[in-house]
Structures are given as C-alpha cells and as structure tokens.
Protein backbone atom coordinates (compact mmCIF):
# COMPACT_ATOMS: atom_id res chain seq x y z
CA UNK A 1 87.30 101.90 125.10
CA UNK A 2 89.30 99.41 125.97
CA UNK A 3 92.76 99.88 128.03
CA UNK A 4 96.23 99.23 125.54
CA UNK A 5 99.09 98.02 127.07
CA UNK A 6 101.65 99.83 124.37
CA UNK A 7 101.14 102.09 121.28
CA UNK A 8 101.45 98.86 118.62
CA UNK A 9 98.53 97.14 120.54
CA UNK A 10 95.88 100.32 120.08
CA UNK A 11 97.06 100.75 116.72
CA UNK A 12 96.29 97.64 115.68
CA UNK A 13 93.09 97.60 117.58
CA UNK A 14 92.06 101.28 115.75
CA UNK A 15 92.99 99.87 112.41
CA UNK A 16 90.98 96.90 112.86
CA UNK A 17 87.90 98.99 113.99
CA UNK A 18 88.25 101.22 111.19
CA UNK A 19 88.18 98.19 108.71
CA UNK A 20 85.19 96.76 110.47
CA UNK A 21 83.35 100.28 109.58
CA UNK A 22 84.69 99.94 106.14
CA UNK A 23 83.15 96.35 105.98
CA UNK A 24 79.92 97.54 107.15
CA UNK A 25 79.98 100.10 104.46
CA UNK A 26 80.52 98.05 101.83
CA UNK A 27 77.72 95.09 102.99
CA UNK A 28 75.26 98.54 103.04
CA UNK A 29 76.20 98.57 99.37
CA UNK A 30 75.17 95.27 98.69
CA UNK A 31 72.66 95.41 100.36
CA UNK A 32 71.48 98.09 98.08
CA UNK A 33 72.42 96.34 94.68
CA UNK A 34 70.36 93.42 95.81
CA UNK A 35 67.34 95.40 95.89
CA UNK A 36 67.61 97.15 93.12
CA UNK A 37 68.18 94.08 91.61
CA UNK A 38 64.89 92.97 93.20
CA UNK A 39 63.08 95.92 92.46
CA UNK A 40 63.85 95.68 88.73
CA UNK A 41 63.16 92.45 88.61
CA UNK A 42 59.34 92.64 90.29
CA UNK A 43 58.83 95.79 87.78
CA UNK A 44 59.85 93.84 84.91
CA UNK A 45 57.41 91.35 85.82
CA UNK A 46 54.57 94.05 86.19
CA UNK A 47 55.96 95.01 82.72
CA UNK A 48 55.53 91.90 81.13
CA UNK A 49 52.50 91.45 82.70
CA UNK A 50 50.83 93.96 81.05
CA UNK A 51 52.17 92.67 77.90
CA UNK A 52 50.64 89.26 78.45
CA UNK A 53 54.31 88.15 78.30
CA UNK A 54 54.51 84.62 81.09
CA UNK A 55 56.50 84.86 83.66
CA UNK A 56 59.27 82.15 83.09
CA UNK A 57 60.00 84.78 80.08
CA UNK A 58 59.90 87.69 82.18
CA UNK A 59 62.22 86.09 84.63
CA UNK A 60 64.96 85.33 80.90
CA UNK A 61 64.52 88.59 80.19
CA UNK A 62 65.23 90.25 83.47
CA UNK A 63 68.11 87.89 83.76
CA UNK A 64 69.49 89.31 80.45
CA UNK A 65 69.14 92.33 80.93
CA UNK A 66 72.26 94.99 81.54
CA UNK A 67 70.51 96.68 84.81
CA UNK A 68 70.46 93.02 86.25
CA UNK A 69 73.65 92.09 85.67
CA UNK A 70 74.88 95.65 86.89
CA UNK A 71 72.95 95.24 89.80
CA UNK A 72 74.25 91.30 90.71
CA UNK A 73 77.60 92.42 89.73
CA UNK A 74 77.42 95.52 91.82
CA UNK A 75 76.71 93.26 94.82
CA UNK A 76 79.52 90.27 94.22
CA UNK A 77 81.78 93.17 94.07
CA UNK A 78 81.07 94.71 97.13
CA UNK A 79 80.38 91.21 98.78
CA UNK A 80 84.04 90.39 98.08
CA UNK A 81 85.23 93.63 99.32
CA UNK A 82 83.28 93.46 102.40
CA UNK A 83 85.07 90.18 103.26
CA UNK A 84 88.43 90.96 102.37
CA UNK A 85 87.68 94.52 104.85
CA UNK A 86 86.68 91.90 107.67
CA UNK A 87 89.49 89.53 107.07
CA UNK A 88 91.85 92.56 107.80
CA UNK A 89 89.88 93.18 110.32
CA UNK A 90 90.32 89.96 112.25
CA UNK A 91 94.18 89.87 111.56
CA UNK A 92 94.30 93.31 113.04
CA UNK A 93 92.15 91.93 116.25
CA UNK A 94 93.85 89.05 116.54
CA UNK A 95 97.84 91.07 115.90
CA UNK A 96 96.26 92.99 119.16
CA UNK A 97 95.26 90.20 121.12
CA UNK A 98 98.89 88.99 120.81
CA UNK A 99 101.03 92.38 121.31
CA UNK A 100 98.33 91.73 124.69
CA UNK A 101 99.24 88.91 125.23
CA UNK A 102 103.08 89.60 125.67
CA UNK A 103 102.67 91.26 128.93
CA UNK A 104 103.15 94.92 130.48
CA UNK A 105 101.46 97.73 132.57
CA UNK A 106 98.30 99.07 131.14
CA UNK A 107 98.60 102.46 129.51
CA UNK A 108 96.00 105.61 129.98
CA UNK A 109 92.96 105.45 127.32
C-alpha cells in the first residue's frame, strides 16, 4: 500500500485501482466470447464435416451465423469497455501522481 500525502491523492489512487479491476473484468469477458466464438466455429466445422459440406463453406456459414456474430460482438463490446475502464484508469494514476507531486508530509496508510 502505498503512503498518500492528502485524502485527494488516495482517492484518486483507489478509484484508479478499482477501474483497473473493472478492466480486468471486462477483458475476462472477452476473453470468453472469443472462445465461444472459437468453439462454435471448430463444432460447426465437425458439423459440416459430417455432412460432406467443404470447409471454405463451413467457415460462410459459421460467419453468418447469429451465435457468431453474438459471440464477435460480445467481445468488441467488452474490448471497448475494457479500454475505456483502463483509460480512466491511467487519468486517475496519473491525477495521483500530480496531487504527489505538489508536495507535503506523508499521511498514515
């Protein structure tokens, strides 16, 4: 835990770790859309497969389908979110590095 010089400073810093967390949540979320996006897209080309169906049309298909456009769209989304939570993140580390920067007597943890 680092050592605040004034109450602004450790608010800023506990805001920006709890938007890190938040960030980290949402990239866990893509993370997850991407492989179910992968997933259905390896069991569609079981699926077609099976159905002697080549797999340059498998690959059109899966790209049509709803559950793979759910699935990139589920990750974009949380992609952008993710970023925006780090960009407030860095503002919110950087607003403390300044209030730090102006000076003063260390307060108690």
């Amino acid at each position: 835990m680092p050592v605040f010089y004034n109450d602004d400073e450790r608010f800023a810093w506990n805001l920006a770790e709890s938007l890190v967390e938040q960030a980290e949540e949402m990239m866990r979320e893509a993370e997850a859309a991407l492989d179910m996006w992968k997933t259905g897209k390896e069991m569609n080309r079981l699926r077609c497969l099976r159905k002697g169906i080549s797999e340059s049309d498998a690959e059109i298909r899966w790209s049509a389908s709803a559950n793979a456009k759910n699935a990139l769209t589920n990750n974009s989304f949380h992609v952008g979110l993710a970023t925006m939570y780090y960009g407030a993140a860095a503002a919110n580390y950087t607003r403390a590095l300044y209030l730090r920067s102006l000076g003063g007597r260390p307060m108690a943890a």
